[in-house]
C-alpha atoms as a PDB file:
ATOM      1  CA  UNK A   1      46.403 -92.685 -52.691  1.00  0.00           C
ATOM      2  CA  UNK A   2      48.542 -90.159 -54.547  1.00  0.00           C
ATOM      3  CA  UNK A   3      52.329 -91.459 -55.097  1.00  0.00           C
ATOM      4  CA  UNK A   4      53.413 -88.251 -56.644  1.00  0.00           C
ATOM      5  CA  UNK A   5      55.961 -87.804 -54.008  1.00  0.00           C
ATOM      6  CA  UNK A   6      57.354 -91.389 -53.744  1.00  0.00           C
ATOM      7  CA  UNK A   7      57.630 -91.097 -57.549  1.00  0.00           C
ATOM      8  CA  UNK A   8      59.848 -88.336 -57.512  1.00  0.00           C
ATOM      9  CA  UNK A   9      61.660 -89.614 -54.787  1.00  0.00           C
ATOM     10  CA  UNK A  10      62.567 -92.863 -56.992  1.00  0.00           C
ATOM     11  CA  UNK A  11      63.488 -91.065 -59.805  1.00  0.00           C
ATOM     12  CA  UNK A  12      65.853 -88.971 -57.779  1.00  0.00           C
ATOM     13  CA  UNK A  13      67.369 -91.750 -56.103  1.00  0.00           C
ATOM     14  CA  UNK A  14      67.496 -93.565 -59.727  1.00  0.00           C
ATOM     15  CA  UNK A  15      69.076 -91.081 -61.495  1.00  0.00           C
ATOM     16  CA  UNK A  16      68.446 -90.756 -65.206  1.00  0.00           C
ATOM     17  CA  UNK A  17      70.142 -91.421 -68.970  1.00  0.00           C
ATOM     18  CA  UNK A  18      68.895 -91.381 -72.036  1.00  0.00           C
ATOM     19  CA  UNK A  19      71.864 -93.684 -73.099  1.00  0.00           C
ATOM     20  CA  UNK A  20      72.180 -97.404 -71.458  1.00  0.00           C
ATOM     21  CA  UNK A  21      74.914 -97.747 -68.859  1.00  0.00           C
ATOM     22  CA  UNK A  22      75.877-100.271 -66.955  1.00  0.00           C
ATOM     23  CA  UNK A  23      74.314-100.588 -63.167  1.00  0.00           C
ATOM     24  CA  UNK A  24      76.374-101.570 -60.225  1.00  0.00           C
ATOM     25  CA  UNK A  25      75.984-105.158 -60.945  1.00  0.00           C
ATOM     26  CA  UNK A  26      77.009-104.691 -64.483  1.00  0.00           C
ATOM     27  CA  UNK A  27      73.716-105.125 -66.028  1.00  0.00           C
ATOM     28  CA  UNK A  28      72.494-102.693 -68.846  1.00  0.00           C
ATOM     29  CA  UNK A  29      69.785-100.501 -67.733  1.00  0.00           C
ATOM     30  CA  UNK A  30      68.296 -96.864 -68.870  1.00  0.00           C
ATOM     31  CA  UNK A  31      66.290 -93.980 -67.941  1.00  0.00           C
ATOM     32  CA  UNK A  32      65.352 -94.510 -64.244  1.00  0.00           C
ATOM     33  CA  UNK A  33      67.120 -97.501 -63.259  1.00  0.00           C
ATOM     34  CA  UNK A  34      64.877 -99.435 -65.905  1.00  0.00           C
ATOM     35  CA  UNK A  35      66.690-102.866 -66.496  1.00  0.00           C
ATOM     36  CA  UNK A  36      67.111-103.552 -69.998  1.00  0.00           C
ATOM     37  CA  UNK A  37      65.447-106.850 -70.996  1.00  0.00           C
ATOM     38  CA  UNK A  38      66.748-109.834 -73.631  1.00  0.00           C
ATOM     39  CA  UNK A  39      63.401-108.443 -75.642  1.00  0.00           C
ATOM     40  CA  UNK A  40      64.179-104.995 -74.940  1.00  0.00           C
ATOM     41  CA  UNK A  41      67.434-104.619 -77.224  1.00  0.00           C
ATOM     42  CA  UNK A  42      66.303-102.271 -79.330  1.00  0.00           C
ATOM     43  CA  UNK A  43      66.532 -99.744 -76.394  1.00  0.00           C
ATOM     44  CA  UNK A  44      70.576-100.388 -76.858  1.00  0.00           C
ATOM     45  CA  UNK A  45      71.161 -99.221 -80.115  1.00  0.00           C
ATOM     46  CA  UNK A  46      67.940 -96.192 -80.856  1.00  0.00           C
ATOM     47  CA  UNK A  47      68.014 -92.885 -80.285  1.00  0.00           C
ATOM     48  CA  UNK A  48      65.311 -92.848 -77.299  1.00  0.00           C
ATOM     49  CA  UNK A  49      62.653 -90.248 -76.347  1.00  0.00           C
ATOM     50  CA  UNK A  50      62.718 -89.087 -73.049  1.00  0.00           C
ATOM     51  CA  UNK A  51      58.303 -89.405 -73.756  1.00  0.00           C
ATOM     52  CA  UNK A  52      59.544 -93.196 -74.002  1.00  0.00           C
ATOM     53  CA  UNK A  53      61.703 -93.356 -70.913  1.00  0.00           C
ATOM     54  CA  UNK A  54      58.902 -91.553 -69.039  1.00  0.00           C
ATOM     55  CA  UNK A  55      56.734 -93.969 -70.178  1.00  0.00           C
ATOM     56  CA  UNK A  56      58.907 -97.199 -69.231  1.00  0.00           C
ATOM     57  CA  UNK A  57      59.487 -95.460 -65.674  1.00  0.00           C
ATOM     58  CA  UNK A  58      55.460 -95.634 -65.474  1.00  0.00           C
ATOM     59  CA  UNK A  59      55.097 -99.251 -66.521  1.00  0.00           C
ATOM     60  CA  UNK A  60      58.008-100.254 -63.988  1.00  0.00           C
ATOM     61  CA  UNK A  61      56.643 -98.034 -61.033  1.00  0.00           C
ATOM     62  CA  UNK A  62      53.072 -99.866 -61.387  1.00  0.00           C
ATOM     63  CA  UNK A  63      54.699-103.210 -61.366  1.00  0.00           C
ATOM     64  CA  UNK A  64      56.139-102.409 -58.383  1.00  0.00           C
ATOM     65  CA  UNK A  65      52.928-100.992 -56.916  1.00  0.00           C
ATOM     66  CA  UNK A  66      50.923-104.220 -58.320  1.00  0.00           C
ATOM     67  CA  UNK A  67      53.774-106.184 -56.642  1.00  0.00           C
ATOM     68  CA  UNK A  68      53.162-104.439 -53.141  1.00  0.00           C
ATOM     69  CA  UNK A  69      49.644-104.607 -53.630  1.00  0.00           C
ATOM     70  CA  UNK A  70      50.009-108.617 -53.882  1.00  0.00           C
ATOM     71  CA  UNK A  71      52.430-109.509 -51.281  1.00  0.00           C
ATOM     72  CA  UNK A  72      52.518-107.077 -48.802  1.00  0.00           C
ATOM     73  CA  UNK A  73      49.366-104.446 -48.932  1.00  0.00           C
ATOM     74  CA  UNK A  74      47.412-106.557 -46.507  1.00  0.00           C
ATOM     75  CA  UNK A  75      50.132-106.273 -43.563  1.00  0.00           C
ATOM     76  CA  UNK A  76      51.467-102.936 -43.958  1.00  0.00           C
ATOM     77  CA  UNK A  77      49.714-100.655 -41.990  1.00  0.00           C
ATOM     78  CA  UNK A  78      51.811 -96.912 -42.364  1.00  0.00           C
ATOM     79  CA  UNK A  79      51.872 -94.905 -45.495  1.00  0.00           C
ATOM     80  CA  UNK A  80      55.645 -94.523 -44.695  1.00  0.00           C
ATOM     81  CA  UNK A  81      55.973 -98.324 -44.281  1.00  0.00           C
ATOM     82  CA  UNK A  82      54.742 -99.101 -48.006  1.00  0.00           C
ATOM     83  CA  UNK A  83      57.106 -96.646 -49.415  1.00  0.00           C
ATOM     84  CA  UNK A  84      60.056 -97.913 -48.249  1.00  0.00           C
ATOM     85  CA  UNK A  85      58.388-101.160 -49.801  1.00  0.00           C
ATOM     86  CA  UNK A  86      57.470 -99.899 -52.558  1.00  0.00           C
ATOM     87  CA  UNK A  87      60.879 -98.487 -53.476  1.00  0.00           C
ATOM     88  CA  UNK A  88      62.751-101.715 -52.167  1.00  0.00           C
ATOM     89  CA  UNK A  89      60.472-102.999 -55.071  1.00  0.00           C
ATOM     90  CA  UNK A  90      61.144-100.872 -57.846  1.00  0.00           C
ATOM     91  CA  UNK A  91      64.853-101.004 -57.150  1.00  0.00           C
ATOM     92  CA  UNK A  92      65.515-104.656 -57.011  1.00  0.00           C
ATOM     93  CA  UNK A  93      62.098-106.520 -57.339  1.00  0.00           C
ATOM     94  CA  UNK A  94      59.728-108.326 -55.101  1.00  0.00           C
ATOM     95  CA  UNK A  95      61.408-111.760 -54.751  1.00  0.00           C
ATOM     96  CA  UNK A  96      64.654-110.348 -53.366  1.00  0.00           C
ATOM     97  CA  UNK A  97      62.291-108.377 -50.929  1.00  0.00           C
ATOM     98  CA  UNK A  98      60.479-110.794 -49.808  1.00  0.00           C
ATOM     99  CA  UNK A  99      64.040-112.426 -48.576  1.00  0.00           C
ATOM    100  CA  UNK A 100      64.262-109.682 -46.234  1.00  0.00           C
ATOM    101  CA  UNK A 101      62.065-111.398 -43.723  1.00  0.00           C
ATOM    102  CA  UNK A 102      63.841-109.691 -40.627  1.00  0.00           C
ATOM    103  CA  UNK A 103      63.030-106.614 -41.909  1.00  0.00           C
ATOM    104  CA  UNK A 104      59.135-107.485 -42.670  1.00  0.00           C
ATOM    105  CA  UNK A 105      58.850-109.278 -40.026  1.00  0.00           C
ATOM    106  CA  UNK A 106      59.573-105.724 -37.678  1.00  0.00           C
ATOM    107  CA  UNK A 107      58.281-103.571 -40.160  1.00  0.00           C
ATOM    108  CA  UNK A 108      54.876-103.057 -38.496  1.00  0.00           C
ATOM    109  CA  UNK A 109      56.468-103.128 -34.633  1.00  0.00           C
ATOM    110  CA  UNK A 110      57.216-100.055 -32.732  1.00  0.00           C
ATOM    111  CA  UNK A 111      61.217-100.532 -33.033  1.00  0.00           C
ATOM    112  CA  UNK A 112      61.331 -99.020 -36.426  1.00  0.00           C
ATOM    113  CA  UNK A 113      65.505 -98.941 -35.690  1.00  0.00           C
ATOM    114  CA  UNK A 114      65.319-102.843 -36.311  1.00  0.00           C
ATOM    115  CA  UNK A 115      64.026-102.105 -39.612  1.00  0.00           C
ATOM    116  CA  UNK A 116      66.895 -99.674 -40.478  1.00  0.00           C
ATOM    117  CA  UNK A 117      69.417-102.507 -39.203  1.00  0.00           C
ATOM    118  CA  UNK A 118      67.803-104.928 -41.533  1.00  0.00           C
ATOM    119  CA  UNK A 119      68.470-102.290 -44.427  1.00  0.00           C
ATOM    120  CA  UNK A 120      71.845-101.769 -43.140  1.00  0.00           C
ATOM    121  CA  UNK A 121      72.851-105.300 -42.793  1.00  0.00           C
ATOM    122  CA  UNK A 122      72.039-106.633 -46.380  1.00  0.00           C
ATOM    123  CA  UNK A 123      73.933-107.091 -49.569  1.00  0.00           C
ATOM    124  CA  UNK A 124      71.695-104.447 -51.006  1.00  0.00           C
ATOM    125  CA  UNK A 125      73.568-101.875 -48.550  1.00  0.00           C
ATOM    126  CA  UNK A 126      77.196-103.062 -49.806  1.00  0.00           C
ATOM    127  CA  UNK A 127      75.803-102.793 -53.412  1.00  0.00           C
ATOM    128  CA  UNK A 128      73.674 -98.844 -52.712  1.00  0.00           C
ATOM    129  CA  UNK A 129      74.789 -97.834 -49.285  1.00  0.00           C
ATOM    130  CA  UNK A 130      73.724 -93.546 -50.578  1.00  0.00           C
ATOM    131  CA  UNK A 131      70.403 -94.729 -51.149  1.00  0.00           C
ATOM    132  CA  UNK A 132      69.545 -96.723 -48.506  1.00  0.00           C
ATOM    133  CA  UNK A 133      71.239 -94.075 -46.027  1.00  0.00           C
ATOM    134  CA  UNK A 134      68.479 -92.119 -48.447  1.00  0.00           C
ATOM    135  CA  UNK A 135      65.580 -94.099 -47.926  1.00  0.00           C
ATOM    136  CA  UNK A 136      66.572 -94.738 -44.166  1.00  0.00           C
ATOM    137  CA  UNK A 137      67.094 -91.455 -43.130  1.00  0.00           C
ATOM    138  CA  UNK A 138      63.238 -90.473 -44.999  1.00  0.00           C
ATOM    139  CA  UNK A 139      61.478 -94.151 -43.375  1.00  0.00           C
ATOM    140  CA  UNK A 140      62.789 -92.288 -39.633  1.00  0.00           C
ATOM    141  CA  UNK A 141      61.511 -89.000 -40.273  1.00  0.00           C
ATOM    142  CA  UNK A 142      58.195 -89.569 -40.763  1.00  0.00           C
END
């Protein structure tokens, strides 16, 4: 399955810098959202490649996949349904996904409104509410 799409979806909703800035939460991060690790200093203080940011953006977008593929990939059933996983992921890792049992617990039911209502009613919509209007307004399209 190509993710070509949901890739350039994520980097959209991301944003990009070549110089580290501080996130919403105050933490450093740089290029597309990538966090910047205690054994990733050196990313603070270089001049970085935008080959190198490209590069980081793959590594964190196939731990994200690898993270789906482990916890959720058996019970998600819709294309559509693993995206909005999937990008969940990227953005603020699997463990604080898989607190959003309300919302996996629906996300395979008809009522895909319940879903959005999870997304809306979450910390993670008081700390990104453009994005996940974003991603909610793409998971009811298709």
């Amino acid at each position: 399955m190509s993710y070509r799409n949901l890739k350039q979806s994520i980097k959209k909703n991301e944003g990009y810098s070549l110089r580290p800035y501080k996130d919403q939460l105050g933490f450093l991060t740089i290029g597309y959202g990538h966090l910047i690790l205690s054994s990733e200093k050196k990313l603070i203080n270089k001049n970085i490649k935008k080959k190198k940011l490209e590069k980081i953006f793959t590594n964190d977008f196939n731990k994200a996949l690898n993270d789906f593929n482990k916890f959720f990939k058996p019970l998600i059933k819709k294309q559509k349904d693993s995206e909005l996983l999937i990008e969940m992921i990227f953005q603020m890792g699997v463990l604080k996904v898989l607190l959003f049992k309300k919302l996996l617990n629906n996300i395979n039911k008809p009522n895909k409104y319940m879903v959005c209502f999870e997304m809306m009613n979450s910390l993670w919509y008081i700390q990104t509410p453009k994005r996940v209007k974003i991603m909610i307004t793409k998971f009811l399209k298709k």
